[in-house]
Protein backbone atom coordinates (compact mmCIF):
# COMPACT_ATOMS: atom_id res chain seq x y z
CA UNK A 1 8.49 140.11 69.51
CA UNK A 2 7.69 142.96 68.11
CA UNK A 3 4.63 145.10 65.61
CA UNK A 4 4.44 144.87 62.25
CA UNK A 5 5.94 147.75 60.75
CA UNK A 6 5.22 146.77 57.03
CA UNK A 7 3.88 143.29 54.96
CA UNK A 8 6.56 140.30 56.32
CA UNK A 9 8.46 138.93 53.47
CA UNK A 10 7.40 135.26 52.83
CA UNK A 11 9.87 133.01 54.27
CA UNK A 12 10.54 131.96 50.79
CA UNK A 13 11.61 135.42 50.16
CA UNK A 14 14.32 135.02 53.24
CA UNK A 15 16.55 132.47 51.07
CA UNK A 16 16.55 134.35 47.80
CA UNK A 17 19.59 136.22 46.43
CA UNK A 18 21.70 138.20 47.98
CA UNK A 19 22.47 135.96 50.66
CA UNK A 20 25.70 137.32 52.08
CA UNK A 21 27.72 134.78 53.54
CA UNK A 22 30.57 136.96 55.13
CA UNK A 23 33.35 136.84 55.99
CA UNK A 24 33.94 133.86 53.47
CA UNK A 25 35.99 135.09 50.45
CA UNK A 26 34.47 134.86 47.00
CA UNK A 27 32.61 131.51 45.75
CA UNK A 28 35.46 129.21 44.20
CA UNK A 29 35.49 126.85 41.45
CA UNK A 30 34.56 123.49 42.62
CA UNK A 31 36.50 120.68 40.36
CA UNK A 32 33.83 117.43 39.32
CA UNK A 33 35.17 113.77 38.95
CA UNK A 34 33.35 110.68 38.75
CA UNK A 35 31.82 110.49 41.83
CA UNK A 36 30.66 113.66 41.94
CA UNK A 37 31.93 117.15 43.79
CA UNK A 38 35.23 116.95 44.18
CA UNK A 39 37.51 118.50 46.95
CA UNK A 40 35.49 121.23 48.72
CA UNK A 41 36.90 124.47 50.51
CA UNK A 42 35.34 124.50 54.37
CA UNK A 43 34.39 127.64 53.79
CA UNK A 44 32.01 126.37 50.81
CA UNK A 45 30.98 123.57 52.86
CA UNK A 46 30.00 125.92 55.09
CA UNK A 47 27.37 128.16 52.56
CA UNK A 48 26.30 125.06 51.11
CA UNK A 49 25.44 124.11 54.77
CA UNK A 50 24.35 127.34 55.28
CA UNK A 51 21.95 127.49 52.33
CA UNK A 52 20.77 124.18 53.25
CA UNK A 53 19.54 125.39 56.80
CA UNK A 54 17.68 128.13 54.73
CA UNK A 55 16.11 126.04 52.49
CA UNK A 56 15.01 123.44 55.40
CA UNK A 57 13.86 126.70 57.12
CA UNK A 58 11.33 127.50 54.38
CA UNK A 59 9.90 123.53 55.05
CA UNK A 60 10.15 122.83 58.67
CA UNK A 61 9.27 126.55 59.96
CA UNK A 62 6.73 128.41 58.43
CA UNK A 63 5.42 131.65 59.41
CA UNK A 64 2.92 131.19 62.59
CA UNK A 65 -0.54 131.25 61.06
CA UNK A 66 -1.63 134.21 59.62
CA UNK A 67 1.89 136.00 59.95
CA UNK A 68 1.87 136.47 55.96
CA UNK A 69 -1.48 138.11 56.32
CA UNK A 70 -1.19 140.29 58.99
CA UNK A 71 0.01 143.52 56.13
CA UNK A 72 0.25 146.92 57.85
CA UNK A 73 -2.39 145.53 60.37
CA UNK A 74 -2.36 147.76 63.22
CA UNK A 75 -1.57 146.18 66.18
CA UNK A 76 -5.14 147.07 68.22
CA UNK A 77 -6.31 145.08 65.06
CA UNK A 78 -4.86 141.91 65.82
CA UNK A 79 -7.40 140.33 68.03
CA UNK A 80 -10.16 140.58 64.70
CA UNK A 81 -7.74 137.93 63.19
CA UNK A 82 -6.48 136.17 66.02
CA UNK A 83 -8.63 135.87 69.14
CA UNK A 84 -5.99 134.92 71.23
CA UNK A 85 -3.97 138.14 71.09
CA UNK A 86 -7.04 139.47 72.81
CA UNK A 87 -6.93 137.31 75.74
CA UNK A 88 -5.78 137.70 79.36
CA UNK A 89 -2.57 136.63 79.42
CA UNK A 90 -0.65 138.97 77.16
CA UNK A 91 3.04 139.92 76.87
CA UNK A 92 4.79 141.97 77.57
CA UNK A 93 3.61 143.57 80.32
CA UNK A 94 4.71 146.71 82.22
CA UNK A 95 6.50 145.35 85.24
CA UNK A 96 5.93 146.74 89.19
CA UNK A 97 8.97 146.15 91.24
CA UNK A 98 6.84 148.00 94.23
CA UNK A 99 3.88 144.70 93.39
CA UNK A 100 6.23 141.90 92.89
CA UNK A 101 6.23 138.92 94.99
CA UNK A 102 9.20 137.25 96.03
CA UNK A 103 9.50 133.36 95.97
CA UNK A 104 12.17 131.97 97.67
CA UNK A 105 11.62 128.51 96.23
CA UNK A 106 12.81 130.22 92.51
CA UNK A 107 16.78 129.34 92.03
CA UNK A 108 18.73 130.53 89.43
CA UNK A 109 18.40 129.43 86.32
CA UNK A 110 20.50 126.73 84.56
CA UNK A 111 22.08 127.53 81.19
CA UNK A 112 23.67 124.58 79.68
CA UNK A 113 25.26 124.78 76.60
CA UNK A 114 25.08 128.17 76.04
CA UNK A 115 28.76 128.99 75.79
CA UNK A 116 31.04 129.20 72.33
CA UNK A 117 29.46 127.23 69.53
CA UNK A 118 31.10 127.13 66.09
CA UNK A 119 28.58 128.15 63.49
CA UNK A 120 27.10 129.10 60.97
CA UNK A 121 24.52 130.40 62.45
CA UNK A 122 21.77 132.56 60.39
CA UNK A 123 20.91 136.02 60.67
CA UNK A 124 18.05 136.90 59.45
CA UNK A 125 16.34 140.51 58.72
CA UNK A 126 12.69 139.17 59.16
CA UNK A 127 11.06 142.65 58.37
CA UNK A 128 9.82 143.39 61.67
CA UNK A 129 12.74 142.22 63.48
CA UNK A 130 16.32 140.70 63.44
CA UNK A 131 16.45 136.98 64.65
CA UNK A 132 18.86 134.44 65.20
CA UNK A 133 18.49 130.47 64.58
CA UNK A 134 20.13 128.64 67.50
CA UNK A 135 21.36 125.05 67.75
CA UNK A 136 19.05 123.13 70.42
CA UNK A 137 22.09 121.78 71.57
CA UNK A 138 21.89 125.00 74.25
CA UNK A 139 19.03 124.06 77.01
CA UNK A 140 17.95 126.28 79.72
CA UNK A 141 16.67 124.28 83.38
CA UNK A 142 14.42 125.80 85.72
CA UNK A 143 13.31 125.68 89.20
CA UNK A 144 10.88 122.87 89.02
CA UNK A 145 13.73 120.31 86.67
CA UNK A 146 11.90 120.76 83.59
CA UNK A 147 14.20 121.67 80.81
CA UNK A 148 13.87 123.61 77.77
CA UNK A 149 15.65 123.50 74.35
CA UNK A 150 16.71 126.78 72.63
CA UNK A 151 15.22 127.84 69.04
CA UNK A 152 15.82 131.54 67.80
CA UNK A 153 16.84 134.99 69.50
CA UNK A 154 15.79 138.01 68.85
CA UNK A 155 15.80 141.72 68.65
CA UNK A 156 13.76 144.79 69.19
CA UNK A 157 14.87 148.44 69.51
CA UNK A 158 13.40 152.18 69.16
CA UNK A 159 15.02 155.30 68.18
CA UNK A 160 17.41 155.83 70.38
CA UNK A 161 18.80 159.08 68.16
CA UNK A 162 15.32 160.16 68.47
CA UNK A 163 15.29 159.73 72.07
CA UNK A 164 12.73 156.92 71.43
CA UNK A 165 13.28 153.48 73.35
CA UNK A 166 12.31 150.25 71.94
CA UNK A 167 12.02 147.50 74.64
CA UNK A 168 9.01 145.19 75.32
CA UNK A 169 8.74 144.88 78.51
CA UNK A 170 9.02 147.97 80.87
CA UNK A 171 9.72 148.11 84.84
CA UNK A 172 8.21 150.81 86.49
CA UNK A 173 6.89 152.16 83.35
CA UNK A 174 10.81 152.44 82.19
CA UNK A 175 11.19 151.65 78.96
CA UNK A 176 14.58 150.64 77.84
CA UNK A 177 16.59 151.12 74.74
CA UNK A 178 16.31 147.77 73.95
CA UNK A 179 15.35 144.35 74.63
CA UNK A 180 16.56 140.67 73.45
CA UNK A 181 14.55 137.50 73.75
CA UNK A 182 15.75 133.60 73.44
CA UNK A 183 12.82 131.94 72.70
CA UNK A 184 12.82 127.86 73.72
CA UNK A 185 10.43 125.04 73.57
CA UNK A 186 9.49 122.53 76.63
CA UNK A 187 11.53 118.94 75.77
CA UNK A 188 8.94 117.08 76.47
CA UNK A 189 7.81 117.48 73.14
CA UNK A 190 9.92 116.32 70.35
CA UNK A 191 10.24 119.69 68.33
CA UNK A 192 9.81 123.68 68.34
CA UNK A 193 6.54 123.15 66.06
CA UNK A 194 5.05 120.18 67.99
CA UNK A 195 5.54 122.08 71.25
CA UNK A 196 4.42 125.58 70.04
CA UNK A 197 0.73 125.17 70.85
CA UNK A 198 0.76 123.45 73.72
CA UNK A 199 0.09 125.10 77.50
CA UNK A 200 3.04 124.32 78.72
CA UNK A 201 5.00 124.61 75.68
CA UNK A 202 7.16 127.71 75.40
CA UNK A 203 10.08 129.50 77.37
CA UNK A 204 11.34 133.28 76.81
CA UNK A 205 14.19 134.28 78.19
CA UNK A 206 14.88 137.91 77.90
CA UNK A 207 16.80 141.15 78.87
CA UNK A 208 16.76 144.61 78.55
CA UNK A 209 19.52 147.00 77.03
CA UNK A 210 21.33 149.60 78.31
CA UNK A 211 22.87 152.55 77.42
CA UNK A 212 26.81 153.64 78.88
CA UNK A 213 28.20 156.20 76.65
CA UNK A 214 31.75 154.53 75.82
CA UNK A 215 30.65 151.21 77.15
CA UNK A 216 31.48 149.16 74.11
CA UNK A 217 30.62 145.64 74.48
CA UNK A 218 32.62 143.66 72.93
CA UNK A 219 30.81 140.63 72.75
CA UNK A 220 28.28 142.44 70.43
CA UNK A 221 30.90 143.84 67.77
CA UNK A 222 31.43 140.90 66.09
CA UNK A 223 27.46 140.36 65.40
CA UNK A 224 26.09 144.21 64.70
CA UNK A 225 29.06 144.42 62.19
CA UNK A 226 27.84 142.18 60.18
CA UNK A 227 24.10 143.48 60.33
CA UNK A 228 25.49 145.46 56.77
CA UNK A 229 25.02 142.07 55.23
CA UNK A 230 21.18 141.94 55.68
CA UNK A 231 19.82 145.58 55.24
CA UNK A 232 16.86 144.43 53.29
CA UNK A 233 13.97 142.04 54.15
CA UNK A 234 14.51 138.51 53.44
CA UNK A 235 18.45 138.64 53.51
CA UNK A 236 20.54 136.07 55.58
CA UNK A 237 24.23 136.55 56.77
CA UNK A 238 26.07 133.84 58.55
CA UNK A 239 28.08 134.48 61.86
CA UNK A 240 30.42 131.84 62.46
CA UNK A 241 30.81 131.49 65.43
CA UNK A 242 28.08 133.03 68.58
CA UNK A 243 28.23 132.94 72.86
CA UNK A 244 25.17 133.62 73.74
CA UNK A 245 26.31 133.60 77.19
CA UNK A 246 28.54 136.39 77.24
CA UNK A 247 25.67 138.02 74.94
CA UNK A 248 23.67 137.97 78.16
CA UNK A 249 24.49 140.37 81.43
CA UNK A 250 27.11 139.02 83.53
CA UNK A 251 24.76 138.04 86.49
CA UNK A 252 21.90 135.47 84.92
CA UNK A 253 21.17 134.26 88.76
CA UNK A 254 18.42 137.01 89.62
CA UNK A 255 15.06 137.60 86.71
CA UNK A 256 11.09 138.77 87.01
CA UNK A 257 9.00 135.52 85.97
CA UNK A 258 5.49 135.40 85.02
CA UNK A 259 2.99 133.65 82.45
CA UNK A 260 2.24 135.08 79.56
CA UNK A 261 2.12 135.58 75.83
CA UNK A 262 4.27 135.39 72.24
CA UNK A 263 3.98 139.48 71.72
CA UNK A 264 3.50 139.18 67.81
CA UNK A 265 0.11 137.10 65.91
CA UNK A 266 -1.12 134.46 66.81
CA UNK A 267 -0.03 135.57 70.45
CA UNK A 268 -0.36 132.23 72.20
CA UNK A 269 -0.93 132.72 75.94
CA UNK A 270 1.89 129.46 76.74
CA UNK A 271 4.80 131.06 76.89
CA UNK A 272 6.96 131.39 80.83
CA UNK A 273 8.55 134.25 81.07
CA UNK A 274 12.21 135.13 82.56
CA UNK A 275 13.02 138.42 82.71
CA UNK A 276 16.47 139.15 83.75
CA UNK A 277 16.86 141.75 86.08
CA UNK A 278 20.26 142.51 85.09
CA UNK A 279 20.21 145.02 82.01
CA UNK A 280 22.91 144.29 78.85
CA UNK A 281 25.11 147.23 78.60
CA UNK A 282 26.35 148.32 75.13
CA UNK A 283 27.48 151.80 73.83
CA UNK A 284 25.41 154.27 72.79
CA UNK A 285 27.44 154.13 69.35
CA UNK A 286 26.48 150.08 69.06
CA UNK A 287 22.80 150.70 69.88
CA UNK A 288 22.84 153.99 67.01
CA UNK A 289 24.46 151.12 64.93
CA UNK A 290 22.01 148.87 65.59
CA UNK A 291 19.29 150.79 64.87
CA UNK A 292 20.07 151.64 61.46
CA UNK A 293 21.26 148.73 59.63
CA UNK A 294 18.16 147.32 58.85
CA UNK A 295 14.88 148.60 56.21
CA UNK A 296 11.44 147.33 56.46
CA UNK A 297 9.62 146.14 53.00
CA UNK A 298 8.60 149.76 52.90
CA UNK A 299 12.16 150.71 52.81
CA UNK A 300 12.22 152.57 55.92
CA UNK A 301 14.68 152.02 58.30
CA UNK A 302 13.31 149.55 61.17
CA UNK A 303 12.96 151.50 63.98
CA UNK A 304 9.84 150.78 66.92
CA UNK A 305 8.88 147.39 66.26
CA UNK A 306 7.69 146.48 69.91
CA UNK A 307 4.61 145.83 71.11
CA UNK A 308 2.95 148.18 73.56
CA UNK A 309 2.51 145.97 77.35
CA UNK A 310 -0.71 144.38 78.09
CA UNK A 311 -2.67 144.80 80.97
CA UNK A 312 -1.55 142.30 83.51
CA UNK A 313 -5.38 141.17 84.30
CA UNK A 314 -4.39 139.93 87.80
CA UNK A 315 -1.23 137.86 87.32
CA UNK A 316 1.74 137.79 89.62
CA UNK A 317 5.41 138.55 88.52
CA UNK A 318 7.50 136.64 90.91
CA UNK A 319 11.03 137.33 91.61
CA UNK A 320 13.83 135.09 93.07
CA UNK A 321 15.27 137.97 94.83
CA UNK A 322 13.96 141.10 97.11
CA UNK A 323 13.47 144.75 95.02
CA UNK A 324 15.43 147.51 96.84
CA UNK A 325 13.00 149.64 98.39
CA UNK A 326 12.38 153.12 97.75
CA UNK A 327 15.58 154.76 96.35
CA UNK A 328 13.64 158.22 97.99
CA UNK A 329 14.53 156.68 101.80
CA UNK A 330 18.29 156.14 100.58
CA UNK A 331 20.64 157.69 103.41
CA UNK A 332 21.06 161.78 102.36
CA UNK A 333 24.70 162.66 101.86
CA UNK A 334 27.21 163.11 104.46
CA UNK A 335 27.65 167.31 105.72
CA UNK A 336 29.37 169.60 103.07
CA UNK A 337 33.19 170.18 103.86
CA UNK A 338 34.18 173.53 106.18
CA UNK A 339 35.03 176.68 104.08
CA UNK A 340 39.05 177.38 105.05
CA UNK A 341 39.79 180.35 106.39
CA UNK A 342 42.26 182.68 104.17
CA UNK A 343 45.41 181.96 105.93
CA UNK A 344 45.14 178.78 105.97
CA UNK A 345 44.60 178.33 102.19
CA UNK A 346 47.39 180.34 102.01
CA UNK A 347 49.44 177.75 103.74
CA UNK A 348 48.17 175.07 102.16
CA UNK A 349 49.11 176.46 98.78
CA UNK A 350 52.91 177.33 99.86
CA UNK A 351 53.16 173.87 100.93
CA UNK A 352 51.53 171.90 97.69
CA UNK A 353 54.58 174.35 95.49
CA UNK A 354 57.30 173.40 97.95
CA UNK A 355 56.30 169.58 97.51
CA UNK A 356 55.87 170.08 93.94
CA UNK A 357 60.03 171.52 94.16
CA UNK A 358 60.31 168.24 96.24
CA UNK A 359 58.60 165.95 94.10
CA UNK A 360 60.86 167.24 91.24
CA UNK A 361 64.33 166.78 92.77
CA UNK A 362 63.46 163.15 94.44
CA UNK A 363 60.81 161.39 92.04
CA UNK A 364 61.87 161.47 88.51
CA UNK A 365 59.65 159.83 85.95
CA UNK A 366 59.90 155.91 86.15
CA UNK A 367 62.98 154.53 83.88
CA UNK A 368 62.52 155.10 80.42
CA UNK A 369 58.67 156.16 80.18
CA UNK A 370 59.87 159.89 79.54
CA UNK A 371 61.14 158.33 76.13
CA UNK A 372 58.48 155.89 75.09
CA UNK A 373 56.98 159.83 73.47
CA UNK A 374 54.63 158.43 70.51
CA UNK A 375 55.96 154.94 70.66
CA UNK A 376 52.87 152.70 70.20
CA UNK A 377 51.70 150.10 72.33
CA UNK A 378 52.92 146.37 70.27
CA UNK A 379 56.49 148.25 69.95
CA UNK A 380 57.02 148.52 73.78
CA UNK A 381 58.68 144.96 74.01
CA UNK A 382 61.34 145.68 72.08
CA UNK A 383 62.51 147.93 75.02
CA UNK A 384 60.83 146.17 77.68
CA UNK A 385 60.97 142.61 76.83
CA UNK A 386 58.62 141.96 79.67
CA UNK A 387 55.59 143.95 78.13
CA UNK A 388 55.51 140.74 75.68
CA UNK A 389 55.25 138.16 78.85
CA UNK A 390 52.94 135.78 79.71
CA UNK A 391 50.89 137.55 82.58
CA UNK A 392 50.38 141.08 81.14
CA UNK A 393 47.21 143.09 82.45
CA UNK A 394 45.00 144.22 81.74
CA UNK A 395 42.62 141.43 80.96
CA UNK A 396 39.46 140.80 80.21
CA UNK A 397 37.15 139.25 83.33
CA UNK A 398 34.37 136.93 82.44
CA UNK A 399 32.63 136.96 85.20
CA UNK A 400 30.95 133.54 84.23
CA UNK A 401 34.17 132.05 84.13
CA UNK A 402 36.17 133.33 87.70
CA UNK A 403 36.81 130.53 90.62
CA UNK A 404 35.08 131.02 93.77
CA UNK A 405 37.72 130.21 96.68
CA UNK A 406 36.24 130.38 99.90
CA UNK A 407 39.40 130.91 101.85
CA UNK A 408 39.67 134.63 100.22
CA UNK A 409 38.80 137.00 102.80
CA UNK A 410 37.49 141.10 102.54
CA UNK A 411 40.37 142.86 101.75
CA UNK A 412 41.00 145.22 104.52
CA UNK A 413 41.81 149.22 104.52
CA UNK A 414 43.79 151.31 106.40
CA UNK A 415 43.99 154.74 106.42
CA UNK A 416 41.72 155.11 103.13
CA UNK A 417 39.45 157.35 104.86
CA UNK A 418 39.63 161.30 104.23
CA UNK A 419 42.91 162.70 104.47
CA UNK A 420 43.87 166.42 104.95
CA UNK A 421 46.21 167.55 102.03
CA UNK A 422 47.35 168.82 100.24
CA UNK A 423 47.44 166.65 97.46
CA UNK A 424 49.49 166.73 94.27
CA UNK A 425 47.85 166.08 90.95
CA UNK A 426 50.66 165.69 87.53
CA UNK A 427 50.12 165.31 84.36
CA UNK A 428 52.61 162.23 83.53
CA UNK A 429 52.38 162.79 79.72
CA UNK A 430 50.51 159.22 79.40
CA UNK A 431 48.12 159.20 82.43
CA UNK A 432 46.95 161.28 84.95
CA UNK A 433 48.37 160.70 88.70
């Protein structure tokens, strides 16, 4: 959770117009009888569901005390207001990999629930952050069997154009381009507000971006497209339909865990963290994306809205697996290759053209790829009927989703190890081979 970067908008503010309810097509005319509404689109049902979750919002969630008054409080002012954001548990906290301790009696997490759900689900630009509300249908178990219910997700980024990164949490003072939280409440209690103040009332689990240059993820298109919708304080869009699962990394088994803090007023020190060790990867056009769609009430764009981590005052970060040690002690590279003499360059290079002379007379291009020429991709079946088949690749792996099958053994390689060449490289006029 991150600083304030301007005065919150009052949550009353978050449900008045425009509420952008895309993709939904205009607002239709709703026909009246005698008992009332008559036939109703689903896709009205849905914003009048929709505005009803905002308007319950306003009366079942308010702010956390004190959030409306907080201003342009600075953050190192925060404590005056609210003692507890002063205290010795704090979040987040810069994270040692070299002063971790491992437990072996952590297991992996348990995320129920946390596949495909069919919305809507609000999306909310809450001023100093984006957040999500989740159904508390998804539950998250852990170690010792207690469970927790899901409540909201959110957001927090830097500047990344600015070479500025905007995670919470760091690990070994690393701070990443990002981070995403999903905050949850114990289920012991019978709601988010009942459980919020007590000690062992709150769950955070959270990951860090990262940057790949042309690493789209496409599980986060969908969701920073429609951040356009909610550019100002106080707006609401409506996705409808989220995976928080796939919005996660791949690998959920292996996280940092420790006790700690809500990192925004009234910073309540009952909150057990789960930091993933696994880091999101998105592109470095989605995180630029993300990091301009939304304005502040001071109409600046909402850039740097984390907190800066908290002394750690003596707590332990446990981990359920073993840090890699010192990537300094990693095994130096293998001797450079011998310089070849002249001659024998020279006979390597008479023997790559007389292959090329062979390659020409006895491999011709594969049946009918020298005429595919600009042909685009959903026309190929017309003149290979099997490009429109049932088992075409590529495809996309979820690795949540694969079978483990125990009687599949290490492929084995012959042969693959360095070869003497020479080697011919072509230009196929689609691909490189």
């Amino acid at each position: 959770m991150g600083r304030f970067t301007g005065k919150p908008a009052a949550l009353k503010d978050s449900i008045s117009p425009p509420v952008n309810l895309s993709p939904c097509p205009a607002p239709r005319t709703v026909t009246q009888d005698a008992g009332g509404l008559g036939a109703m689109k689903p896709c009205a049902m849905k914003t009048l569901v929709a505005l009803l979750s905002l308007f319950l919002l306003e009366l079942q969630v308010p702010l956390r005390a004190g959030r409306a008054n907080t201003g342009s409080q600075k953050e190192s002012d925060w404590a005056r207001q609210f003692p507890q954001c002063g205290g010795k548990k704090q979040s987040p906290i810069n994270i040692r990999s070299n002063k971790v301790k491992f437990n072996p009696n952590l297991k992996p997490l348990v995320l129920n629930g946390y596949e495909t759900h069919q919305g809507p689900f609000i999306v909310t630009n809450m001023n100093h952050k984006l957040h999500i509300l989740l159904p508390q249908t998804m539950r998250v178990n852990i170690s010792n069997g207690q469970e927790y219910a899901a409540w909201q997700m959110h957001f927090y980024w830097g500047n990344y154009s600015s070479e500025i990164s905007g995670s919470e949490h760091t690990v070994d003072g690393k701070r990443h381009v990002g981070e995403v939280q999903v905050i949850h409440y114990n289920t012991n209690y019978n709601n988010f507000q009942e459980a919020q103040n007590t000690p062992d009332g709150l769950l955070m689990l959270a990951a860090l971006f990262e940057v790949k240059e042309y690493s789209e993820n496409t599980y986060y298109s969908d969701f920073i497209n429609h951040l356009k919708y909610i550019k100002y304080p106080g707006q609401s869009t409506i996705l409808n339909s989220i995976d928080v699962r796939d919005m996660l990394p791949p690998d959920v088994r292996h996280y940092y865990t420790y006790q700690g803090s809500l990192t925004t007023p009234p910073c309540t020190e009952n909150v057990l963290w789960f930091l993933l060790k696994d880091p999101i990867i998105i592109s470095r056009a989605q995180i630029v994306k993300l990091e301009n769609s939304l304005l502040d009430s001071q109409n600046q764009t909402l850039h740097n809205a984390y907190r800066m981590t908290q002394p750690l005052n003596g707590r332990t970060v446990e981990t359920n697996f073993i840090p890699l040690g010192d990537p300094s002690k990693a095994l130096s590279p293998p001797p450079h290759l011998r310089v070849l003499s002249p001659v024998c360059s020279a006979m390597k290079t008479l023997v790559a053209l007389l292959s090329l002379f062979l390659l020409e007379l006895q491999v011709p291009l594969q049946a009918g790829r020298a005429n595919t020429g600009s042909q685009k991709e959903n026309d190929w079946a017309k003149e290979f009927p099997q490009c429109g088949g049932k088992k075409q690749s590529p495809i996309n792996i979820r690795s949540n989703k694969v079978k483990f099958n125990p009687k599949l053994k290490h492929l084995v390689l012959n042969g693959y190890e360095t070869h003497k060449g020479p080697f011919i490289v072509t230009n196929m006029n689609r691909k490189c081979a």
